[in-house]
Protein backbone atom coordinates (compact mmCIF):
# COMPACT_ATOMS: atom_id res chain seq x y z
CA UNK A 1 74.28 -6.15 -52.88
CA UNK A 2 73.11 -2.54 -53.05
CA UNK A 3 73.56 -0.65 -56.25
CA UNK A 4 74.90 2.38 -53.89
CA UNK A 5 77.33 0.31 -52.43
CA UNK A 6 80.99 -0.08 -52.39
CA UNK A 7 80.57 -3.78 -53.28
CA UNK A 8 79.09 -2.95 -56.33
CA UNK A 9 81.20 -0.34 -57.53
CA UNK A 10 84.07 -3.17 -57.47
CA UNK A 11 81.38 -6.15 -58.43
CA UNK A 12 80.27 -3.97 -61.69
CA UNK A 13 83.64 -2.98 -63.14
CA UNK A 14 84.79 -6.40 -62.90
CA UNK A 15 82.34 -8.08 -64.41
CA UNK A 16 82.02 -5.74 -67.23
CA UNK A 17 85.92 -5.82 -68.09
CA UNK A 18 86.11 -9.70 -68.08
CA UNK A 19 82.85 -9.47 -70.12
CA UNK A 20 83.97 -7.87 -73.12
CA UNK A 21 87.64 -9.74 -72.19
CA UNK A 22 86.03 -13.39 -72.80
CA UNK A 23 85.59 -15.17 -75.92
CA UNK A 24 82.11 -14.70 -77.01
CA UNK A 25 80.83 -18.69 -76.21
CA UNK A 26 81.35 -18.26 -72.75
CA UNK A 27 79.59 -14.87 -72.33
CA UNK A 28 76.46 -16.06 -71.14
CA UNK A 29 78.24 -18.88 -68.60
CA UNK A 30 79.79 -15.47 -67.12
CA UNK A 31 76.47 -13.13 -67.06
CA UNK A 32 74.93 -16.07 -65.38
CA UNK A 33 77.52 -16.89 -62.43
CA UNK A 34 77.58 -13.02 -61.83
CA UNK A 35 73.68 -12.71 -61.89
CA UNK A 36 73.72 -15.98 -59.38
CA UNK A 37 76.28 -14.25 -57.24
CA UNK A 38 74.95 -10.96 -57.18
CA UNK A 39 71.67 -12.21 -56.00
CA UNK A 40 73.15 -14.92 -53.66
CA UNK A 41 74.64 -11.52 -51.81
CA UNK A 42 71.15 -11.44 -50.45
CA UNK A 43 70.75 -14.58 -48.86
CA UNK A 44 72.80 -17.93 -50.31
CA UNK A 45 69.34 -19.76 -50.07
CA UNK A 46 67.19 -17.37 -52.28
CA UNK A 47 69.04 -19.09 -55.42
CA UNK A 48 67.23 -22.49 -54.42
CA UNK A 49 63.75 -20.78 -54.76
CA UNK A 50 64.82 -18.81 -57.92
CA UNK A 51 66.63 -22.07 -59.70
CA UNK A 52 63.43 -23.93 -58.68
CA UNK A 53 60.97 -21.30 -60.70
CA UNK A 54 63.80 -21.33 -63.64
CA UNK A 55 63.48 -24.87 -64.07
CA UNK A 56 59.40 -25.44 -63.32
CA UNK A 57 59.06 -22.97 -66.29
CA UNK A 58 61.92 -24.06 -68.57
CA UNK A 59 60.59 -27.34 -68.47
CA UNK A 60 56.83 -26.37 -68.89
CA UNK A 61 57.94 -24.42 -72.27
CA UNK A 62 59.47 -27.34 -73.61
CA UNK A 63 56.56 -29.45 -72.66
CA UNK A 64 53.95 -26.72 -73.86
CA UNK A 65 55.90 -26.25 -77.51
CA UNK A 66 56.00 -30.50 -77.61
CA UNK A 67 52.31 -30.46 -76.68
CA UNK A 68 51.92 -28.09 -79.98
CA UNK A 69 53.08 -30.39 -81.81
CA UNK A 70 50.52 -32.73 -81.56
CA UNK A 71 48.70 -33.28 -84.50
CA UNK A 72 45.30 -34.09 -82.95
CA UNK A 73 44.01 -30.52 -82.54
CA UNK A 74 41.64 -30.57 -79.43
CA UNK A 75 44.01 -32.67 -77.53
CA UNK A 76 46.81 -30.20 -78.28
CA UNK A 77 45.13 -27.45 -76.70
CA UNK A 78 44.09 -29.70 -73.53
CA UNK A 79 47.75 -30.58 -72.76
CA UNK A 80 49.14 -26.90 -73.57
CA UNK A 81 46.65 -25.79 -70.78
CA UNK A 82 47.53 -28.53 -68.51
CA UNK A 83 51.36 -27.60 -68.79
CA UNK A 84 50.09 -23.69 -68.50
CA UNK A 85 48.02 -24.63 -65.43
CA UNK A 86 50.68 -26.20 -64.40
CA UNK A 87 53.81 -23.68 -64.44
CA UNK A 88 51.24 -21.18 -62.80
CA UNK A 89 50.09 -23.32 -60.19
CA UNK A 90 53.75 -24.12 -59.09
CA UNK A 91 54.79 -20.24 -59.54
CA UNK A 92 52.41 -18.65 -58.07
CA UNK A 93 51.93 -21.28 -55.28
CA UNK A 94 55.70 -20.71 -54.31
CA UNK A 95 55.06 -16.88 -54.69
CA UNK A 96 51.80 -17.18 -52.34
CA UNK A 97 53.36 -19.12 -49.94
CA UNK A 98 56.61 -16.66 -48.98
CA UNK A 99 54.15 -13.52 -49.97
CA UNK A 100 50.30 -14.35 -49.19
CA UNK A 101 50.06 -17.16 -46.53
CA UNK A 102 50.85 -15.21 -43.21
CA UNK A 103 48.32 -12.09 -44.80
CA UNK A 104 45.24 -14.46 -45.78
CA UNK A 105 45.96 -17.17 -42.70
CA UNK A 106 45.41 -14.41 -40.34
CA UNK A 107 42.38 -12.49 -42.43
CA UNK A 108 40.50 -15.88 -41.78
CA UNK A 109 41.36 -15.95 -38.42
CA UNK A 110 40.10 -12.89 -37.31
CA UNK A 111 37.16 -13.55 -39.93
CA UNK A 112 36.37 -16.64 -37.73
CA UNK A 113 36.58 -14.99 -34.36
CA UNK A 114 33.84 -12.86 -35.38
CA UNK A 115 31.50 -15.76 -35.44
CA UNK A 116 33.51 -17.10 -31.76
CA UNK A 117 35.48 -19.89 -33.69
CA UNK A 118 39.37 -19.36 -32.43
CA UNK A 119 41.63 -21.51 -34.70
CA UNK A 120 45.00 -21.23 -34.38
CA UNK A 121 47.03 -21.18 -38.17
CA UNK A 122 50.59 -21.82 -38.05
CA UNK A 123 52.44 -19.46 -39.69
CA UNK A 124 55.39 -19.52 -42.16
CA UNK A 125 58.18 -17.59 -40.59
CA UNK A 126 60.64 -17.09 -43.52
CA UNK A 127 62.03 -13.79 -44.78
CA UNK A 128 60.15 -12.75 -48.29
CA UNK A 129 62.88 -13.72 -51.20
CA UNK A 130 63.75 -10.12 -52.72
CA UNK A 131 63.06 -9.58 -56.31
CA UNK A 132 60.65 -12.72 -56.14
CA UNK A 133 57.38 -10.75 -56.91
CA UNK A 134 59.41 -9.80 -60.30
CA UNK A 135 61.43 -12.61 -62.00
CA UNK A 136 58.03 -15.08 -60.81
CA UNK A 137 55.76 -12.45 -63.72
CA UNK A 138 58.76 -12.62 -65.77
CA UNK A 139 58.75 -16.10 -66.02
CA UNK A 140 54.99 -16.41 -65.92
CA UNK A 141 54.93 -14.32 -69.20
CA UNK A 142 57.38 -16.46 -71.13
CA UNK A 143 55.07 -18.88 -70.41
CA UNK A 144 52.33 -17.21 -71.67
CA UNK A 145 53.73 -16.17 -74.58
CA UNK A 146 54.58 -19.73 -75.42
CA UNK A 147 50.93 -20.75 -75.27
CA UNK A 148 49.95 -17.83 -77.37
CA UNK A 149 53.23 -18.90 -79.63
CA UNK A 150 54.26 -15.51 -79.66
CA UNK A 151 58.12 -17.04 -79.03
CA UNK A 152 59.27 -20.43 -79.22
CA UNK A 153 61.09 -22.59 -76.59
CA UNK A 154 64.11 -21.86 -75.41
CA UNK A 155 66.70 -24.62 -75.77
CA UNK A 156 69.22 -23.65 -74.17
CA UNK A 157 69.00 -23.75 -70.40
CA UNK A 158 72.27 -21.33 -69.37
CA UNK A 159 70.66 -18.37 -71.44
CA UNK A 160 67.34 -19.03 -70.17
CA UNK A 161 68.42 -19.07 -66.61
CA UNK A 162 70.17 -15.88 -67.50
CA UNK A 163 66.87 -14.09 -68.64
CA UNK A 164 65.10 -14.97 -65.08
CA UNK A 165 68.35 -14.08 -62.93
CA UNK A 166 70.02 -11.41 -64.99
CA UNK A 167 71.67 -9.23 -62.40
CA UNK A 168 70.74 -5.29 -63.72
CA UNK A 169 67.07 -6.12 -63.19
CA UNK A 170 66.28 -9.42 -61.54
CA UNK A 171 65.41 -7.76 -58.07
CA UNK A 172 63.26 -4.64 -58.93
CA UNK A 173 62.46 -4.86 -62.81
CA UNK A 174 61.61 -3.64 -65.33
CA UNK A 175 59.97 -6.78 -66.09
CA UNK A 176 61.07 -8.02 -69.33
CA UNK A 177 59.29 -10.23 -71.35
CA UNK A 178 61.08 -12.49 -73.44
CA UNK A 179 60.93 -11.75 -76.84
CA UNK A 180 62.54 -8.05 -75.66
CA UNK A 181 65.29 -9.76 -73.65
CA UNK A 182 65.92 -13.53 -74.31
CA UNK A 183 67.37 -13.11 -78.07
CA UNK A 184 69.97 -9.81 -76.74
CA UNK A 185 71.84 -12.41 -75.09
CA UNK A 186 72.66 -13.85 -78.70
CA UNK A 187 74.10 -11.00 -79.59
CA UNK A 188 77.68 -10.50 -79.90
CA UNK A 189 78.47 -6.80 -78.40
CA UNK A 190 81.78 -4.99 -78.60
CA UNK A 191 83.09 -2.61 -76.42
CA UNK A 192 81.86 1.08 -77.58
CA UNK A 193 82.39 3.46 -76.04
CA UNK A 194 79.45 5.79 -76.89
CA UNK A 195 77.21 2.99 -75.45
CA UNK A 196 79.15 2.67 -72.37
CA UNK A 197 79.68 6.63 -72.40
CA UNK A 198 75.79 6.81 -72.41
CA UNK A 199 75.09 4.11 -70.07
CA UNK A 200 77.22 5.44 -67.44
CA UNK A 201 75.58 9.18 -67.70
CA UNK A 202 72.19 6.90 -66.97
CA UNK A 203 73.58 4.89 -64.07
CA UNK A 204 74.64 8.63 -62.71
CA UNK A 205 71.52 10.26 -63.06
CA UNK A 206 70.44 7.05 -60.88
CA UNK A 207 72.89 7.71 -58.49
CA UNK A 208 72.08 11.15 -57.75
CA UNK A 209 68.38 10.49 -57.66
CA UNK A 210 68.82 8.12 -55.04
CA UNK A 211 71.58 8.87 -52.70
CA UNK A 212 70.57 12.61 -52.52
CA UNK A 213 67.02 13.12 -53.08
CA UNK A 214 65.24 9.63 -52.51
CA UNK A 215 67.19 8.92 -49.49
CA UNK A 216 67.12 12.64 -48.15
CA UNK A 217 63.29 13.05 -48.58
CA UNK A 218 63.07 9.46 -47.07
CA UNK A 219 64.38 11.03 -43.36
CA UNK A 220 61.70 13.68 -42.97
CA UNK A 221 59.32 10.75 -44.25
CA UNK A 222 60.09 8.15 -41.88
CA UNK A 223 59.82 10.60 -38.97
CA UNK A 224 56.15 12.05 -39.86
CA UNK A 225 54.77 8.14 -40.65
CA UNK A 226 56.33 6.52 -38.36
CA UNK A 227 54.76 8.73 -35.93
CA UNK A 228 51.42 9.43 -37.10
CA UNK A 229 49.61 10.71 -34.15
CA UNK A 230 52.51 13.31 -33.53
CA UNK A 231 52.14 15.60 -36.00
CA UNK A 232 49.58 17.61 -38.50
CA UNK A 233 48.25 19.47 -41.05
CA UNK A 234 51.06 20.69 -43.25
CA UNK A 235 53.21 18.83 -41.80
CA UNK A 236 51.62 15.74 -43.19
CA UNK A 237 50.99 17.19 -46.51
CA UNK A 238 54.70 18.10 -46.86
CA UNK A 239 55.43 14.19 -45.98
CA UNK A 240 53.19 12.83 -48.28
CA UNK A 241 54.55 15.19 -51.18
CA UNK A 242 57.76 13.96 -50.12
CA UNK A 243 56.83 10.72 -50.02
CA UNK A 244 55.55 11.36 -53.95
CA UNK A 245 59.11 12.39 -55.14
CA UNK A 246 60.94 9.82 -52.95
CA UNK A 247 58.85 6.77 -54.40
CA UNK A 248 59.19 7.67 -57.86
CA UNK A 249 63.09 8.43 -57.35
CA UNK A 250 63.86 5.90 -55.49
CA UNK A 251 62.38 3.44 -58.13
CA UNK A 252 63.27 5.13 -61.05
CA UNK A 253 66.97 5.04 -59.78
CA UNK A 254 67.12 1.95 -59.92
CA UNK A 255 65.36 1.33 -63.65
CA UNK A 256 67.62 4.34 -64.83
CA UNK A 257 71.06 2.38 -63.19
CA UNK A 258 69.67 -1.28 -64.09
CA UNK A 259 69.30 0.45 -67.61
CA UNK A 260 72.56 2.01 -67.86
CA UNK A 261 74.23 -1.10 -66.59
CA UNK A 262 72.96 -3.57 -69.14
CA UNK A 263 73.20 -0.73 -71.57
CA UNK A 264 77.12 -0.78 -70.98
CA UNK A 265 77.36 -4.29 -71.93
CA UNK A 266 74.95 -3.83 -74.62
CA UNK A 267 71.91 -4.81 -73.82
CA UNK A 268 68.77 -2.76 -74.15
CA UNK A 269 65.93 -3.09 -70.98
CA UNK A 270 62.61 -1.46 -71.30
CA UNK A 271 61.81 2.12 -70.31
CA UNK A 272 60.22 1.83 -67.22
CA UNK A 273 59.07 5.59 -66.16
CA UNK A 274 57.79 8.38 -68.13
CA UNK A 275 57.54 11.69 -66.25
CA UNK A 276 54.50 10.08 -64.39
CA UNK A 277 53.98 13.51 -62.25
CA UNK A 278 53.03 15.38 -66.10
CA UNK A 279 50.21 13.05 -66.52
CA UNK A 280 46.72 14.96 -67.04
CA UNK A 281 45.15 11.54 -65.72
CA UNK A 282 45.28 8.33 -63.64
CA UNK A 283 44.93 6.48 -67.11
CA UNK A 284 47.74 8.29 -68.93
CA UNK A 285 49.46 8.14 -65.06
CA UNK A 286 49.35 4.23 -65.33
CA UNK A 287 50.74 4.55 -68.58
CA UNK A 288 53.92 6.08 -67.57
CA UNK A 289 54.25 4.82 -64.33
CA UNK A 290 55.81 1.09 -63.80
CA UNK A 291 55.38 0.52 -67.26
CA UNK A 292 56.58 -2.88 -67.17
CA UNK A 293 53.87 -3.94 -64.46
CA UNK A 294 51.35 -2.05 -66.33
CA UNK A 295 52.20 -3.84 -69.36
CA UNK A 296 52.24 -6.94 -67.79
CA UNK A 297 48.62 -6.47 -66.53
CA UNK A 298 47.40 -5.52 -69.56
CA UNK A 299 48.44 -7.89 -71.64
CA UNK A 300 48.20 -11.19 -69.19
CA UNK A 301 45.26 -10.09 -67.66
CA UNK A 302 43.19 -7.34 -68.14
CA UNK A 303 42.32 -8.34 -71.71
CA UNK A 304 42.04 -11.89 -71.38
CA UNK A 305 39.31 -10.86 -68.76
CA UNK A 306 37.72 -8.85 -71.84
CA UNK A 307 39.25 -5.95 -71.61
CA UNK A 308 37.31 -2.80 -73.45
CA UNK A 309 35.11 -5.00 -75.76
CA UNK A 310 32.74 -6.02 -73.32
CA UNK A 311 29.43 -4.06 -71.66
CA UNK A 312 30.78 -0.56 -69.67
CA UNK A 313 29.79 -2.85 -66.18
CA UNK A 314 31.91 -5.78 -67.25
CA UNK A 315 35.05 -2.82 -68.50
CA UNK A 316 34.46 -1.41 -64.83
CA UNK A 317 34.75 -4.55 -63.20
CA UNK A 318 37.68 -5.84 -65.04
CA UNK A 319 39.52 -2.18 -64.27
CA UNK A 320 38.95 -2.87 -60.62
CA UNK A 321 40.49 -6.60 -60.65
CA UNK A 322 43.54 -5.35 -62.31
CA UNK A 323 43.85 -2.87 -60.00
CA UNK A 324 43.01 -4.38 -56.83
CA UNK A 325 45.44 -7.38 -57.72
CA UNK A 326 48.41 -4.75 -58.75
CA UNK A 327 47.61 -3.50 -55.36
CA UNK A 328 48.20 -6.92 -53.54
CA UNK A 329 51.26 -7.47 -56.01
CA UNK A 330 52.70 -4.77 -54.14
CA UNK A 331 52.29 -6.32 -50.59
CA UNK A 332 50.03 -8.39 -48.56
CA UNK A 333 48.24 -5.97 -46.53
CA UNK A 334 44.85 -4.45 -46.53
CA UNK A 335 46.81 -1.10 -46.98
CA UNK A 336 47.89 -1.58 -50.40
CA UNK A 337 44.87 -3.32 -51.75
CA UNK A 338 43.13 0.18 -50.60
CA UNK A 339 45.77 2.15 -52.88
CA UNK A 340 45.32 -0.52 -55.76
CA UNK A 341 41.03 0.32 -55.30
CA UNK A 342 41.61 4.22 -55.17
CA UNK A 343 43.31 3.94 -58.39
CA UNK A 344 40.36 1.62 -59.78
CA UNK A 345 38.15 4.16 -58.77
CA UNK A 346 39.46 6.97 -60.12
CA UNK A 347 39.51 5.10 -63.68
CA UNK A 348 36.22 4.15 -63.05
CA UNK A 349 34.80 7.35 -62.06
CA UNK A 350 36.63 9.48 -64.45
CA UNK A 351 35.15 7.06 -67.87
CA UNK A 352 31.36 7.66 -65.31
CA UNK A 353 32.04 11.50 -65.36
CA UNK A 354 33.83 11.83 -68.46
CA UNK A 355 30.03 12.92 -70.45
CA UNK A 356 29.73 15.63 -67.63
CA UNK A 357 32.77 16.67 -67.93
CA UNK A 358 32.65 17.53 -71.84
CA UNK A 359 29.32 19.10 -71.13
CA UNK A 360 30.55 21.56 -68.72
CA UNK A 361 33.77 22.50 -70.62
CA UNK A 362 31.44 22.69 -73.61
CA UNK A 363 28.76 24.99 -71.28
CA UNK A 364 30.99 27.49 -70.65
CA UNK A 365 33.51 27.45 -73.43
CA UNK A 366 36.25 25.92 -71.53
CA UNK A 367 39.92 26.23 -73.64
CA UNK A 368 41.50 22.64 -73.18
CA UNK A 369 44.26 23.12 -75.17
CA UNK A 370 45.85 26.16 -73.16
CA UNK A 371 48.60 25.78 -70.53
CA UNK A 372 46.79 26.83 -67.35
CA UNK A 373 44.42 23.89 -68.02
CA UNK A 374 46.89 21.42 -68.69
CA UNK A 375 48.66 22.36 -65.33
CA UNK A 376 45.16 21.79 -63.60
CA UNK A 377 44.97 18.77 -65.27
CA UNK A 378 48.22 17.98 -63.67
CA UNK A 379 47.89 19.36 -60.18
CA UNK A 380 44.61 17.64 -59.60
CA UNK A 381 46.01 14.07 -60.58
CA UNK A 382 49.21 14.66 -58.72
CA UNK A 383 46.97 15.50 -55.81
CA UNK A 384 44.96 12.41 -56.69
CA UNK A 385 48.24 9.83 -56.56
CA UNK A 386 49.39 12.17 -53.60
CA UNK A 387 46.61 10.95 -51.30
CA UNK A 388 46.41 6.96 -52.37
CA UNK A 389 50.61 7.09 -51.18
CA UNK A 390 49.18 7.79 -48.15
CA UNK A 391 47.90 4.26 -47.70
CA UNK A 392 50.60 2.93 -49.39
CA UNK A 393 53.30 4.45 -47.12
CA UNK A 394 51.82 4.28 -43.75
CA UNK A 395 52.61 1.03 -41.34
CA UNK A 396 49.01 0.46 -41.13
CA UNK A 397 45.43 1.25 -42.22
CA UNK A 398 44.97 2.57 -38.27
CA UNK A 399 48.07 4.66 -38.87
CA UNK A 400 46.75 5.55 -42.62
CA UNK A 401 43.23 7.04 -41.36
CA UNK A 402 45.19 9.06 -38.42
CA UNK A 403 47.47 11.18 -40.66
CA UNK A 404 44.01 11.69 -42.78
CA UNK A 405 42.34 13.35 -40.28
CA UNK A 406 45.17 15.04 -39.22
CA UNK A 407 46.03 16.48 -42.55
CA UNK A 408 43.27 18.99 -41.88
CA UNK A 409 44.45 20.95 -39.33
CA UNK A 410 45.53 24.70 -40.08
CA UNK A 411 49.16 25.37 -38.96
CA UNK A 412 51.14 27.92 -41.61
CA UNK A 413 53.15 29.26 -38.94
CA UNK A 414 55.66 26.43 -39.39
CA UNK A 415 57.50 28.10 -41.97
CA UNK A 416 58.09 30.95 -39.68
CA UNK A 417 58.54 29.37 -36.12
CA UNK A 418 61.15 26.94 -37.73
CA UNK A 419 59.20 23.65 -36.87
CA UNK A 420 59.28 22.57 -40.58
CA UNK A 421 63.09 22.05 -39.54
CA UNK A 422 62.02 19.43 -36.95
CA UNK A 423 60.56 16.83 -39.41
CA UNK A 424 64.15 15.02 -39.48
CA UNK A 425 65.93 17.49 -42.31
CA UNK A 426 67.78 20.83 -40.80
CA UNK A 427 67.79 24.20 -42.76
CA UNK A 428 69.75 23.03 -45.31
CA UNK A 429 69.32 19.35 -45.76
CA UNK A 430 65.38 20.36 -46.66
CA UNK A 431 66.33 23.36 -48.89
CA UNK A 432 68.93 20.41 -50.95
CA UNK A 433 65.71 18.62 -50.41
CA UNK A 434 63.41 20.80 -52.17
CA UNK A 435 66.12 21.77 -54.79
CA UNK A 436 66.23 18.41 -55.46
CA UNK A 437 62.95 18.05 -56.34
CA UNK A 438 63.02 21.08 -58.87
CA UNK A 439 65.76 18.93 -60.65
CA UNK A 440 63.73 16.02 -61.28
CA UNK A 441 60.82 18.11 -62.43
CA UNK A 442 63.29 20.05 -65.17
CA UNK A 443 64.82 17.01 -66.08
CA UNK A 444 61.46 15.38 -66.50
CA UNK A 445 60.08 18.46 -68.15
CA UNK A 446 62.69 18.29 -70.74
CA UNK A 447 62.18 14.59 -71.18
CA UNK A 448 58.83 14.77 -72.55
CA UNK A 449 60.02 16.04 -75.73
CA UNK A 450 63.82 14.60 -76.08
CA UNK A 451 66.10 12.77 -74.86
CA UNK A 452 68.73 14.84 -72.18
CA UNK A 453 71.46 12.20 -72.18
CA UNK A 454 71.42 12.79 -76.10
CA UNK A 455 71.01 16.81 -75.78
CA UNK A 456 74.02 16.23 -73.50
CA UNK A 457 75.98 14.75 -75.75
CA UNK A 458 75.67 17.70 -78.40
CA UNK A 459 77.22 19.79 -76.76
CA UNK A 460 81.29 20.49 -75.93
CA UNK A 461 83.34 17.81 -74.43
CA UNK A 462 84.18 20.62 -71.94
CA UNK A 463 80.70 21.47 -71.26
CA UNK A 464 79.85 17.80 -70.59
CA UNK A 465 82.70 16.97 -68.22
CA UNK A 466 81.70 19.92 -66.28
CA UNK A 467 78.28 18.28 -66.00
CA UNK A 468 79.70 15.36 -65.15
CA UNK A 469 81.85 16.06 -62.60
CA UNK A 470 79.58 18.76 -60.88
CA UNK A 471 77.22 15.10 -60.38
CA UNK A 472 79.64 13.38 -59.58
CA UNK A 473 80.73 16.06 -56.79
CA UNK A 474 77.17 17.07 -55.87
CA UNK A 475 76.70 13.23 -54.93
CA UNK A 476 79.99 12.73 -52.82
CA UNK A 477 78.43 16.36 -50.86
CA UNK A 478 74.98 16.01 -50.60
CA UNK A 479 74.99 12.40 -50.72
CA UNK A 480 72.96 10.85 -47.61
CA UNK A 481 75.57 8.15 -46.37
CA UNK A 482 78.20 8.21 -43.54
CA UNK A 483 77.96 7.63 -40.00
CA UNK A 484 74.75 7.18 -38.37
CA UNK A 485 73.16 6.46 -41.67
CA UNK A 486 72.87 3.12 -42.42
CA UNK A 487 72.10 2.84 -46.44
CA UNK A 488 68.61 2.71 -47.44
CA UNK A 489 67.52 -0.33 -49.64
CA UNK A 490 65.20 0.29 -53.22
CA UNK A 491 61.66 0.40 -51.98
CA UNK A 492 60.31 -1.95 -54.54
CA UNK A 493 62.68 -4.72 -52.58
CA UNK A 494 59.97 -5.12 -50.41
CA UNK A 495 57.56 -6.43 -53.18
């Protein structure tokens, strides 16, 4: 079930008004047979493999809080790692399996036929679960966080199979850990309508950043990479700038409607994007982009591998495992374990260059806290990002090298001969396109120093139902959907 779909425009509604209808006891029975139907929408047998993680780690926490109890110190410890190993093994064997086998079964065969030893792997033909790369780290950090006894067990096993499947977030994030999320569901919430007011203006903004930009810039995307060797120069770099705005769109639609959904019913999920495109480096970029993930990363396995307190070759090392496993996180493909490694390198390379750096700006008197620098700052890492999408958008790493070296080709005249109209988008689908983009940049730009759903809200109630229903209208016009369009799906589905 699509969040831009009719089903749940009537699925939402109704489970919101019988919500706040119910007596408060049987709240969480409710969230947790519309989080299991919502995801059985999918595919009826993804609930086995999602009940199946819920109860390998439910179980482990009560086993790894009962192992703490042990008085006998060393022995303690043992069986809380056993019962860690454990959950992880299972999790992440279940996740490798559906995710990993087919990728790494096939990398040894061709890794064998260089040495003329043909073996013949079976493969494991099964669809990949949606949402499984997220709610497995979800559960993974509860159980970390019991071993580091940051939260205790939970008990109860209806709310804790409602913080693995709850249905604003289980397919696509953010990824909550459970001392944000797992208590909420105590809480008793009311209707209000503020909350819902603001939640809804959230779930709109979503809206209209997916159904008409993401989805728009997605049809001149899918036409220049899914045909690679047909076109070049600036028609590629258009793509891939499209590409740049349709990624973060299409993904922060969803955290912005997953948000203002669970914000209706009074629960608050974790800001997952930050006007990523106004960072002044990959470091600050990580910091604002997938914030979840990157949180997740840091804290479960970037510094237990030693983080920043270690030698500057052991800091560089660890940067590149975190990044080179985000990239296979992503996908099983040599493609996005490339983009994962650009990004590595870039952190690695900017902390190597960082002394030269200084030195120059200090040579020649270089004013770092002026505008026009900060803009370079920000065109040179947007250009950065810009070129690792390439690998992680094309089909292949074949396909990915192609539209590289035919990026630089010289061909201007596009804008006057009217070929830029050919990429998929007519005159005026890739002007909305472009305007589009402008509107997320404002919106962003005002974002970095308050909030515009509570600027909004300042101002006159006819000022703000203008806004609203110009969205509203904007969406049902220059909405992609209708015939011949079949409705795109989140791009983080896939992971």
């Amino acid at each position: 079930m699509l969040f831009n779909s009719i089903q749940f425009l009537l699925f939402f509604p109704i489970v919101v008004l019988i919500y706040f209808l119910i007596p408060f006891k049987l709240r969480q029975v409710w969230m947790l047979i519309s989080s299991y139907y919502f995801y059985m929408s999918w595919n009826p047998k993804y609930a086995i493999l999602i009940g199946t993680t819920t109860i390998i780690t439910y179980l482990s926490g009560l086993l790894i809080e009962k192992a703490s109890e042990i008085s006998n110190e060393e022995k303690s410890i043992k069986l809380k790692r056993f019962w860690v190993l454990m959950s992880f093994a299972s999790n992440l064997g279940i996740l490798f399996l559906f995710k990993y086998y087919n990728f790494f079964m096939s990398s040894i065969e061709r890794v064998l036929a260089l040495v003329d030893i043909t073996v013949a792997i079976p493969s494991f033909d099964y669809l990949l679960p949606v949402g499984i790369s997220f709610y497995t780290f979800q559960t993974l950090s509860y159980t970390m966080d019991l071993y580091r006894k940051d939260v205790k067990a939970e008990k109860n096993l209806v709310k804790y199979a409602l913080f693995v499947s709850f249905f604003p977030q289980v397919l696509a994030g953010p990824i909550e850990k459970s001392k944000n999320l797992l208590h909420q569901f105590d809480e008793k919430h009311s209707f209000d309508y503020y909350r819902v007011r603001n939640g809804l203006i959230l779930m709109l903004w979503g809206f209209f950043q997916k159904i008409v930009i993401a989805d728009r810039l997605a049809i001149l995307v899918n036409t220049v990479y899914n045909n690679p060797d047909k076109y070049r120069g600036l028609e590629i770099i258009i793509a891939t700038v499209f590409y740049a705005f349709q990624i973060y769109c299409d993904f922060s639609s969803y955290s912005d409607i997953a948000r203002g959904a669970a914000e209706i019913m009074g629960f608050r999920l974790s800001v997952n994007f930050k006007q990523p495109y106004f960072s002044r480096s990959i470091k600050e970029f990580w910091r604002r982009w997938h914030i979840s993930l990157s949180s997740w990363f840091k804290d479960y396995l970037y510094i237990p591998l030693g983080g920043n307190r270690c030698s500057k070759l052991r800091n560089y090392i660890n940067i590149m495992i975190v990044f080179l496993v985000s990239g296979l996180w992503h996908g099983a493909s040599m493609n996005f374990l490339i983009w994962g490694g650009l990004h590595g390198i870039y952190q690695v390379a900017g902390n190597i260059l960082k002394p030269a750096k200084e030195k120059i700006i200090d040579i020649f008197n270089i004013k770092t806290d002026v505008f026009s620098f900060k803009v370079f700052q920000v065109l040179i890492n947007f250009v950065l990002v810009d070129f690792a999408w390439i690998f992680f958008r094309a089909n292949s790493f074949s396909g990915a090298i192609l539209l590289i070296k035919n990026m630089f080709y010289f061909n201007p005249w596009i804008f006057y001969s009217g070929d830029i109209y050919k990429l998929g988008l007519d005159s005026k689908d890739f002007k909305v396109a472009v305007l589009g983009i402008i509107m997320v940049l404002i919106v962003n730009y005002i974002q970095r120093t308050k909030s515009a759903r509570i600027e909004l809200s300042k101002q006159n109630i006819g000022f703000r139902w203008t806004i609203y229903f110009t969205a509203i209208i904007f969406i049902l016009i220059f909405g992609v959907y209708g015939p011949g369009y079949s409705k795109q799906e989140f791009i983080y589905f896939q992971f």
